[in-house]
PDB file of N, CA and C in Angstrom:
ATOM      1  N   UNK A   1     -10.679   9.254  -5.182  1.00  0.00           N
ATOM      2  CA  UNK A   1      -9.843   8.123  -4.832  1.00  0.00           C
ATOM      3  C   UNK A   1      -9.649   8.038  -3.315  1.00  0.00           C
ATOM      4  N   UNK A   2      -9.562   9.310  -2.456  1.00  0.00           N
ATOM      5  CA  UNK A   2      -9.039   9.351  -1.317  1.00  0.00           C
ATOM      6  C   UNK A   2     -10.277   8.650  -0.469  1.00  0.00           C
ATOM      7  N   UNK A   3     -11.635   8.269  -0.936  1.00  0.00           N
ATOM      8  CA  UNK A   3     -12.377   8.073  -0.172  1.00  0.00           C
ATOM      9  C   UNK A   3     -12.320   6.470   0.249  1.00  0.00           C
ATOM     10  N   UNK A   4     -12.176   5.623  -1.236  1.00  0.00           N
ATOM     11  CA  UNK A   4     -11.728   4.674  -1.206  1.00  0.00           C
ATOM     12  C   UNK A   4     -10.621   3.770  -0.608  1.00  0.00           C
ATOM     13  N   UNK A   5      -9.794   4.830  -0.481  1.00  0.00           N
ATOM     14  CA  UNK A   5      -8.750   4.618   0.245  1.00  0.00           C
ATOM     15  C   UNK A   5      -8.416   4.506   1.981  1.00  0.00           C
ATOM     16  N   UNK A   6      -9.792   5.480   2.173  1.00  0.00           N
ATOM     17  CA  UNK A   6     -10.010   5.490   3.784  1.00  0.00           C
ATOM     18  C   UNK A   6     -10.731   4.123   4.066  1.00  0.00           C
ATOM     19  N   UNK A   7     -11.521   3.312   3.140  1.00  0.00           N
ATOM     20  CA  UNK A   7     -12.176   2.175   3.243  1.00  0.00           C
ATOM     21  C   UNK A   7     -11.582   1.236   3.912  1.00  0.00           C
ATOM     22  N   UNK A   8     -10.024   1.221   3.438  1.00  0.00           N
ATOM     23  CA  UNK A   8      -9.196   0.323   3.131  1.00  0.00           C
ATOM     24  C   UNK A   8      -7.913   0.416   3.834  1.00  0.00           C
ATOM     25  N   UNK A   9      -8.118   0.873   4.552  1.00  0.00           N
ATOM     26  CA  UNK A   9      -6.719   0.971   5.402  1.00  0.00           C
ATOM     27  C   UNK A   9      -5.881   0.094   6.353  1.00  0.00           C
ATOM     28  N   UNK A  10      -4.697  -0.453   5.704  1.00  0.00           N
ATOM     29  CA  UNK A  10      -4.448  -1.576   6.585  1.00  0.00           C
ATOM     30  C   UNK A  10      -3.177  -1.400   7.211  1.00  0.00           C
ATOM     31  N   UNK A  11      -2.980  -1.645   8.492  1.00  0.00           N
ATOM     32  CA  UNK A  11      -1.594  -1.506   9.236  1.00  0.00           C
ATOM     33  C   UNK A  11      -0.961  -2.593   9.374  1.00  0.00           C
ATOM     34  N   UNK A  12       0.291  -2.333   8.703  1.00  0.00           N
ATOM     35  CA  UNK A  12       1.097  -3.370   8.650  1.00  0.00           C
ATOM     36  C   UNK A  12       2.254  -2.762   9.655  1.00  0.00           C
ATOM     37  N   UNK A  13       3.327  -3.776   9.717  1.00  0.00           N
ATOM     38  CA  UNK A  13       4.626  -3.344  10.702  1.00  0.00           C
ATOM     39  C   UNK A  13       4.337  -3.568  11.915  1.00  0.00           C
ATOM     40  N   UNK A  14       5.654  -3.028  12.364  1.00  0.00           N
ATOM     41  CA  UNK A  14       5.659  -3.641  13.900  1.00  0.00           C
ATOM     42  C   UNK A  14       4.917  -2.205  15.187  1.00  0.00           C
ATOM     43  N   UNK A  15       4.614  -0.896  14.113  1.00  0.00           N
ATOM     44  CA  UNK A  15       3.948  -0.251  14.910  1.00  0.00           C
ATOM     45  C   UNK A  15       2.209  -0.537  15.256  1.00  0.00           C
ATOM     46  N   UNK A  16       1.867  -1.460  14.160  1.00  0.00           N
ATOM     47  CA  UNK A  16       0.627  -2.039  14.284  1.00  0.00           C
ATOM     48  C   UNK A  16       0.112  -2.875  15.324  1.00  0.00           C
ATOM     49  N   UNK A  17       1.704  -3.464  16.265  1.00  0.00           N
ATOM     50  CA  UNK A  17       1.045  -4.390  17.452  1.00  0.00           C
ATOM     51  C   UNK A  17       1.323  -3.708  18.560  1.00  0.00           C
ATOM     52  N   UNK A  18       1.196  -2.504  18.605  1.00  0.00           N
ATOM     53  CA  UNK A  18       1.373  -1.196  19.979  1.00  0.00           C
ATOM     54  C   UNK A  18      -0.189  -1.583  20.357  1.00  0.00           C
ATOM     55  N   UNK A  19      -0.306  -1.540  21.537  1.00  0.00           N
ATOM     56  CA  UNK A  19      -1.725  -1.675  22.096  1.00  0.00           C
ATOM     57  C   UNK A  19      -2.578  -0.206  21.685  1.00  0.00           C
ATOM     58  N   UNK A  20      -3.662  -0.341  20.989  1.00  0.00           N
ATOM     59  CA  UNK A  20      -4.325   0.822  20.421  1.00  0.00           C
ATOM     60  C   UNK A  20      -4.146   1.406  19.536  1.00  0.00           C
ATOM     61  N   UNK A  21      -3.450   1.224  18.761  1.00  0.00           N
ATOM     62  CA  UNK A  21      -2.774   1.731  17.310  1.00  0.00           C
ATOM     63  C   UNK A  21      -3.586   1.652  16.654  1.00  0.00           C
ATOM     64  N   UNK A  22      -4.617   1.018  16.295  1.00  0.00           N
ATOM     65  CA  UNK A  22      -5.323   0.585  15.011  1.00  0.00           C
ATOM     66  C   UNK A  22      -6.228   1.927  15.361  1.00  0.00           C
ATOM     67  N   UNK A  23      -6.868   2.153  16.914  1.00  0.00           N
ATOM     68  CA  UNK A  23      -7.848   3.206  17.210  1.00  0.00           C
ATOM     69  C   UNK A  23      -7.440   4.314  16.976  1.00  0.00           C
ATOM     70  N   UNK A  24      -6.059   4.736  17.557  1.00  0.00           N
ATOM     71  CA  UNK A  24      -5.460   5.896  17.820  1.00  0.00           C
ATOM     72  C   UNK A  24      -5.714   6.268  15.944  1.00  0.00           C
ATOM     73  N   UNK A  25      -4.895   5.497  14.988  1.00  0.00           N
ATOM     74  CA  UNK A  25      -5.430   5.833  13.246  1.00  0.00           C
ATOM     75  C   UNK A  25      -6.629   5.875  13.041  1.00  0.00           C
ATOM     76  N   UNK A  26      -7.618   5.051  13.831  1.00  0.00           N
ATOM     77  CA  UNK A  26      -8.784   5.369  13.261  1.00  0.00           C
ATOM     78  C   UNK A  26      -9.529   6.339  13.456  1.00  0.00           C
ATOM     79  N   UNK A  27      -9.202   6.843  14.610  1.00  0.00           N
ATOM     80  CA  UNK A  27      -9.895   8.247  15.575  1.00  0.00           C
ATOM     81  C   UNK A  27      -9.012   9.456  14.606  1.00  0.00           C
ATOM     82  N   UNK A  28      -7.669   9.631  14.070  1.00  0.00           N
ATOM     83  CA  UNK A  28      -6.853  10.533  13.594  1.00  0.00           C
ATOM     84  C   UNK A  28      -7.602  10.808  11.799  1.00  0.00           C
ATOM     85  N   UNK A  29      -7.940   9.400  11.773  1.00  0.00           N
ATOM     86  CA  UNK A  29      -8.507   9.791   9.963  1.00  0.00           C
ATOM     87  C   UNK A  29      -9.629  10.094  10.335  1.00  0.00           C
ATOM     88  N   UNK A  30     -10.626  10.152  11.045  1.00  0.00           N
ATOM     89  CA  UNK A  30     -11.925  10.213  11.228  1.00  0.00           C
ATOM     90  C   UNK A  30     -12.029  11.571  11.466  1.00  0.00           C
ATOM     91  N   UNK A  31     -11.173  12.339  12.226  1.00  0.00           N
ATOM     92  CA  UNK A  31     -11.354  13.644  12.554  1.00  0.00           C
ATOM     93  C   UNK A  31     -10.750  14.517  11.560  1.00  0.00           C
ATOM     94  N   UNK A  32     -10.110  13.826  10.219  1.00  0.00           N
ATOM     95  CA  UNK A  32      -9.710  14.615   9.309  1.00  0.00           C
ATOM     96  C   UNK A  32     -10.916  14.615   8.082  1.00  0.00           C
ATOM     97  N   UNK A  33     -11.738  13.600   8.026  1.00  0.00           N
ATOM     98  CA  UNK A  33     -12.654  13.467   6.848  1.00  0.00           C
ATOM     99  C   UNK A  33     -13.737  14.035   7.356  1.00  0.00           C
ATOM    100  N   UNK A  34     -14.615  14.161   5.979  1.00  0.00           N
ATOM    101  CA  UNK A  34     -16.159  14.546   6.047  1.00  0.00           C
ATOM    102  C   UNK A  34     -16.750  13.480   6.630  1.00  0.00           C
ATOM    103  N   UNK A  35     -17.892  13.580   7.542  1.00  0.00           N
ATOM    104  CA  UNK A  35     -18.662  12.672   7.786  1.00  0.00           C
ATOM    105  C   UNK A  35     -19.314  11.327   7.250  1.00  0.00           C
ATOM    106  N   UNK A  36     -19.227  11.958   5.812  1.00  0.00           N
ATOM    107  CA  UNK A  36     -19.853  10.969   4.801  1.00  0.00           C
ATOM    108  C   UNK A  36     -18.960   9.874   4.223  1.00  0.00           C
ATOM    109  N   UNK A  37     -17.574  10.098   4.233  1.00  0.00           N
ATOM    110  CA  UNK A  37     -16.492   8.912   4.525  1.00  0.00           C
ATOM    111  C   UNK A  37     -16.772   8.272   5.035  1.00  0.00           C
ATOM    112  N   UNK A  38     -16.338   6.764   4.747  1.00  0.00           N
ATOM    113  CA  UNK A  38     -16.178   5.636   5.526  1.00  0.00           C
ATOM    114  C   UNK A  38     -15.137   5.131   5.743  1.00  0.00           C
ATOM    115  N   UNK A  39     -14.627   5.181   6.868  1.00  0.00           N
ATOM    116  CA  UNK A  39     -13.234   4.896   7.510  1.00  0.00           C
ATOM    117  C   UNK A  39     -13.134   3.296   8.167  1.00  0.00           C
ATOM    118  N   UNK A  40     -12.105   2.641   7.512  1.00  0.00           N
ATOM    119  CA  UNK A  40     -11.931   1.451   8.205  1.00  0.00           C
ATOM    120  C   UNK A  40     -10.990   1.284   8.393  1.00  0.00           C
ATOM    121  N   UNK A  41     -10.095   0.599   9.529  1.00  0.00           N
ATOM    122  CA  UNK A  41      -8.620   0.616   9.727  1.00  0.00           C
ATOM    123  C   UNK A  41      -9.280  -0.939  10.266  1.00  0.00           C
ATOM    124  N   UNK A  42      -7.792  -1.603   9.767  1.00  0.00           N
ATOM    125  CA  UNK A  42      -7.843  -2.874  10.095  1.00  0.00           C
ATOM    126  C   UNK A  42      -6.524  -3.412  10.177  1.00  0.00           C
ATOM    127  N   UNK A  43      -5.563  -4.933  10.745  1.00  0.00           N
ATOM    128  CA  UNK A  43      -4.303  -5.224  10.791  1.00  0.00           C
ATOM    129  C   UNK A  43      -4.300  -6.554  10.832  1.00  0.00           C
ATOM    130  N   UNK A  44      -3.883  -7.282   9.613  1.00  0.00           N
ATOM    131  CA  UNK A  44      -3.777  -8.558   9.746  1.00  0.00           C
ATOM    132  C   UNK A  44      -3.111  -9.675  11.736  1.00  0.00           C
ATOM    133  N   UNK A  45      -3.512 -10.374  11.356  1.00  0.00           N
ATOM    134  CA  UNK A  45      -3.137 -11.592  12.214  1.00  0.00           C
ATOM    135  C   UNK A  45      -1.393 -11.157  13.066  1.00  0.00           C
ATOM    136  N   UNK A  46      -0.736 -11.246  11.256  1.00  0.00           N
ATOM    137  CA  UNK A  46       0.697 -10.739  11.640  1.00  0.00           C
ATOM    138  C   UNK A  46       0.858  -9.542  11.094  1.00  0.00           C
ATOM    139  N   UNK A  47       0.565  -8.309  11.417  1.00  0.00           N
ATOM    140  CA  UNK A  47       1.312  -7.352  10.982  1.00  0.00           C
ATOM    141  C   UNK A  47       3.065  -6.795  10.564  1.00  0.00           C
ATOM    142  N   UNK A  48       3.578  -7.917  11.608  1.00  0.00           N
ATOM    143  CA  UNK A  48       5.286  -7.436  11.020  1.00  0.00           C
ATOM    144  C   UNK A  48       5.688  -8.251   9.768  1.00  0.00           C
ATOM    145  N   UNK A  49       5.061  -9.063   9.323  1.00  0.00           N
ATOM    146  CA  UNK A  49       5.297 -10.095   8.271  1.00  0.00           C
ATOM    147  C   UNK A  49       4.405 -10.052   7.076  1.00  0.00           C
ATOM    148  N   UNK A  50       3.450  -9.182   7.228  1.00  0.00           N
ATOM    149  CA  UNK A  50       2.355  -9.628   6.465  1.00  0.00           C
ATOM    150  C   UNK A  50       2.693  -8.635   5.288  1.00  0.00           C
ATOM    151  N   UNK A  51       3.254  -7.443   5.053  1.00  0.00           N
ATOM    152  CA  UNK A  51       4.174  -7.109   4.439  1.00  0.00           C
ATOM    153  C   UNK A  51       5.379  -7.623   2.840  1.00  0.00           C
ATOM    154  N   UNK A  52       5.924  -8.421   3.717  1.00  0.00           N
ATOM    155  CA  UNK A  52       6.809  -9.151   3.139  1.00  0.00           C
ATOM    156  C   UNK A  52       6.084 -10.591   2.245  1.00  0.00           C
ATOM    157  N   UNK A  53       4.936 -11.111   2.748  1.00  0.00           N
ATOM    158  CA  UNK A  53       4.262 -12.097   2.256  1.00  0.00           C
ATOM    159  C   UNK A  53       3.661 -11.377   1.200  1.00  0.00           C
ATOM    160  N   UNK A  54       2.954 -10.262   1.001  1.00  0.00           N
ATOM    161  CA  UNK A  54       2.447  -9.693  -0.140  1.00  0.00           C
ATOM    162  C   UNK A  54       3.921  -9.658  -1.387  1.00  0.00           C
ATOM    163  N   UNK A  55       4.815  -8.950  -0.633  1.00  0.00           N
ATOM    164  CA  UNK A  55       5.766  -8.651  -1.944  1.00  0.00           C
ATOM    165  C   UNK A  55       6.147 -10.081  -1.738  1.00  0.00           C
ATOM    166  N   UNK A  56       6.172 -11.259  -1.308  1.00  0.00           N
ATOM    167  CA  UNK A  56       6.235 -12.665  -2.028  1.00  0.00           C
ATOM    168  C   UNK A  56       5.537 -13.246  -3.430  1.00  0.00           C
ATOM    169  N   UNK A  57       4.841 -13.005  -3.050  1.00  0.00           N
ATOM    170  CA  UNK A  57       3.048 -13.269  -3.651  1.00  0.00           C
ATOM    171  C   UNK A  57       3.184 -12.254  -4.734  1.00  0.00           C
ATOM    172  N   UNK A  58       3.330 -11.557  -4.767  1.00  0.00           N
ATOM    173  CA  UNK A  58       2.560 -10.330  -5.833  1.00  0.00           C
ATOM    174  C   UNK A  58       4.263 -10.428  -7.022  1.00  0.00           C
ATOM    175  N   UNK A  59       5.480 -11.175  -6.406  1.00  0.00           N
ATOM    176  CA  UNK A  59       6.593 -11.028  -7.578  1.00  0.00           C
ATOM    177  C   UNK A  59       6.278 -12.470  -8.071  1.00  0.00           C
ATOM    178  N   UNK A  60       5.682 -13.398  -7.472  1.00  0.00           N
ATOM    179  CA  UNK A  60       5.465 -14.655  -8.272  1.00  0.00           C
ATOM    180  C   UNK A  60       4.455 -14.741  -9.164  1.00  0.00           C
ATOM    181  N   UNK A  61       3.372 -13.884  -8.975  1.00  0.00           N
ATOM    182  CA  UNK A  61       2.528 -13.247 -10.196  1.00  0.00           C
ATOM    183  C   UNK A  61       3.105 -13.155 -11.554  1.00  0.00           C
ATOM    184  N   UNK A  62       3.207 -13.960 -12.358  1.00  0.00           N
ATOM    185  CA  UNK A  62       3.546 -13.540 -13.724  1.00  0.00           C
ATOM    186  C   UNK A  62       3.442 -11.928 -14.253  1.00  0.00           C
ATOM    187  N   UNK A  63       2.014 -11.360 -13.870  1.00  0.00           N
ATOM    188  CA  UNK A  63       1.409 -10.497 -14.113  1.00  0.00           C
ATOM    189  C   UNK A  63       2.246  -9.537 -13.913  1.00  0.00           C
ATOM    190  N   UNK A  64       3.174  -9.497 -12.926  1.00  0.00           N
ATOM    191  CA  UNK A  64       3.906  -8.806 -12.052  1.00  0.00           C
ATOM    192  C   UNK A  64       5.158  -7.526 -12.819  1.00  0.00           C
ATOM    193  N   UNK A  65       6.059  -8.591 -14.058  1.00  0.00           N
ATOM    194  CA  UNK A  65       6.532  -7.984 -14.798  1.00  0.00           C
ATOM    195  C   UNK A  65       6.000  -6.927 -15.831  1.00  0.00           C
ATOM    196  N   UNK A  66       4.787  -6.554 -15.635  1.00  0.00           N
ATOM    197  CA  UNK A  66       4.100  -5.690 -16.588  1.00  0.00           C
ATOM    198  C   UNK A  66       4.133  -4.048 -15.241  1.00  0.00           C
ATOM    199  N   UNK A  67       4.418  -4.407 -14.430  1.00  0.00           N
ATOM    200  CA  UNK A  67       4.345  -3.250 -13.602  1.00  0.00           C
ATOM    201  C   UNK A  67       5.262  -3.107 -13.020  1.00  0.00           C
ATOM    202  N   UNK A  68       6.553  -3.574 -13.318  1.00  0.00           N
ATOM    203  CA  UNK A  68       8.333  -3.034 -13.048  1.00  0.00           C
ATOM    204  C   UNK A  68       8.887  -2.373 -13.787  1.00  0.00           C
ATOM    205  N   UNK A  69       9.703  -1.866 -13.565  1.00  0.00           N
ATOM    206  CA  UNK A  69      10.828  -1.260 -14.580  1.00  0.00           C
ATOM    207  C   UNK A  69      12.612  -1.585 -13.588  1.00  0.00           C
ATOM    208  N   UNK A  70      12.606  -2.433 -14.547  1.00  0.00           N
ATOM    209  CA  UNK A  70      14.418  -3.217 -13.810  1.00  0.00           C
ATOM    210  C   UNK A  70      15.580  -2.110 -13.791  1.00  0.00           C
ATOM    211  N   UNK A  71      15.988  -2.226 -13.369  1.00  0.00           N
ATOM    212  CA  UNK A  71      17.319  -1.308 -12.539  1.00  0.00           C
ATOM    213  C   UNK A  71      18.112  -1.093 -14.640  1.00  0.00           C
ATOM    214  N   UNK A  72      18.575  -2.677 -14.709  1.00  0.00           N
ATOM    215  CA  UNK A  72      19.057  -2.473 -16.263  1.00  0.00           C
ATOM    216  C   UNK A  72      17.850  -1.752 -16.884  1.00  0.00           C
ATOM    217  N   UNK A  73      16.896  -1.875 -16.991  1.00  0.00           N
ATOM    218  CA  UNK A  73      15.912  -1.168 -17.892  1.00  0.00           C
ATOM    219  C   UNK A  73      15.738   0.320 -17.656  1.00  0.00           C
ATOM    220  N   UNK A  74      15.912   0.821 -16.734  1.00  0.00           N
ATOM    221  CA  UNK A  74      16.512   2.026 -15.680  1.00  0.00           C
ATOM    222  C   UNK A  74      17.459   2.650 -16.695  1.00  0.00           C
ATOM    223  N   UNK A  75      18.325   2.150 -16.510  1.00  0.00           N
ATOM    224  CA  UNK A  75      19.522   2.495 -16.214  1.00  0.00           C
ATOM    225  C   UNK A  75      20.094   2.307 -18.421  1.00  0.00           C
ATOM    226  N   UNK A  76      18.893   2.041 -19.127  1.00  0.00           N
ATOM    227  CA  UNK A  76      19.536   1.457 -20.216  1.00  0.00           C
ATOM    228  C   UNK A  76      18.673   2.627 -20.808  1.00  0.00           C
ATOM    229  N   UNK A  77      17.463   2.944 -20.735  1.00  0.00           N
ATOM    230  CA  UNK A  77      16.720   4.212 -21.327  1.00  0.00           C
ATOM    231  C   UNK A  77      16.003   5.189 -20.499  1.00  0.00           C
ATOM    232  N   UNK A  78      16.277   5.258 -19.096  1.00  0.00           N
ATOM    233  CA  UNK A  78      16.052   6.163 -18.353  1.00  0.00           C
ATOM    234  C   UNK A  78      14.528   6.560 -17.850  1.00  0.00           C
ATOM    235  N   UNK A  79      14.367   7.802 -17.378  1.00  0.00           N
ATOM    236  CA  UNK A  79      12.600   8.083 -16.914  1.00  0.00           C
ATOM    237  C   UNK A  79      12.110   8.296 -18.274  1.00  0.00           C
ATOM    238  N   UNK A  80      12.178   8.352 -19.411  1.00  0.00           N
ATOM    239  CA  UNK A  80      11.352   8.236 -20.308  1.00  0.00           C
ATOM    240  C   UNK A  80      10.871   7.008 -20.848  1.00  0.00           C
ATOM    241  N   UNK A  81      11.568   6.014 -20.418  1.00  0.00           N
ATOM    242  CA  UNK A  81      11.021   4.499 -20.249  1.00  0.00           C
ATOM    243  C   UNK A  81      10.199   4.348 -19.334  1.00  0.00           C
ATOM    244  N   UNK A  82      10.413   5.104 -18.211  1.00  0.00           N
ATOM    245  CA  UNK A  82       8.678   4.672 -17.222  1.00  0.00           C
ATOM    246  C   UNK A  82       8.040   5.877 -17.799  1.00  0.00           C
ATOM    247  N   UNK A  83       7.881   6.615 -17.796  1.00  0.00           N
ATOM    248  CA  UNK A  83       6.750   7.574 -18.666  1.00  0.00           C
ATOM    249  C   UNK A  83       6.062   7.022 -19.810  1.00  0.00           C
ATOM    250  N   UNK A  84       6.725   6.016 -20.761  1.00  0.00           N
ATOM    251  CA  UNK A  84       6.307   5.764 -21.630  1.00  0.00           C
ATOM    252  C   UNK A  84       5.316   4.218 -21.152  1.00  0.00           C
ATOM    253  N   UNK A  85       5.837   3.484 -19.813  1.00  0.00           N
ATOM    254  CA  UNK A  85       5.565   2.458 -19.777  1.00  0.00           C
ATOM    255  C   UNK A  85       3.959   2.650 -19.014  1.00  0.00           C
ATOM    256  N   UNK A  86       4.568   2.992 -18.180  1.00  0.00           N
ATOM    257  CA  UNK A  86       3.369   3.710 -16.162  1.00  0.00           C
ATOM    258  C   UNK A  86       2.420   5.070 -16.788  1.00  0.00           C
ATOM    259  N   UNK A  87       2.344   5.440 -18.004  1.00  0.00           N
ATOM    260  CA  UNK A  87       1.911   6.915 -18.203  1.00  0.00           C
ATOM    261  C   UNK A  87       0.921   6.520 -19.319  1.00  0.00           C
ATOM    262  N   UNK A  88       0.797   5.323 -19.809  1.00  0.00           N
ATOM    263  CA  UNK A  88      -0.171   4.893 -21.034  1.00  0.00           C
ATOM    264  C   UNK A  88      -1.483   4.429 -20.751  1.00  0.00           C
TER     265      UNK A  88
END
């Protein structure tokens, strides 16, 4: 998984618009992986916002309620309700 993950690396926040940030991560994962990794670091347009537009987007997803567990739902049958839900 971890390799995939180096593919894909995206900087969001407001440490993402420091001049060189994107390099300074990309030079830091690069010297931690095997060669044969492929490392990509990348940062949207807006990094301090771009954030917040995903969790816009991704709760208006219908789809969305299949991968929560609500505070009442929490709080009504506990961690064996996400074990049973996130663990199947």
């Amino acid at each position: 998984m971890r390799p995939h993950m180096l593919k894909n690396v995206l900087l969001v926040g407001g440490n993402a618009c420091f001049p060189a940030f994107g390099e300074r991560v990309y030079t830091d994962l690069r010297s931690l992986c095997p060669e044969i990794c492929e490392v990509n670091v990348t940062a949207p347009d807006n990094p301090i916002t771009y954030a917040w537009h995903g969790g816009v987007m991704a709760f208006q997803d219908p789809e969305m309620n299949k991968l929560i567990v609500t505070k009442k739902q929490y709080e009504e049958n506990g961690t064996t309700y996400c074990l049973e839900k996130f663990d199947s």
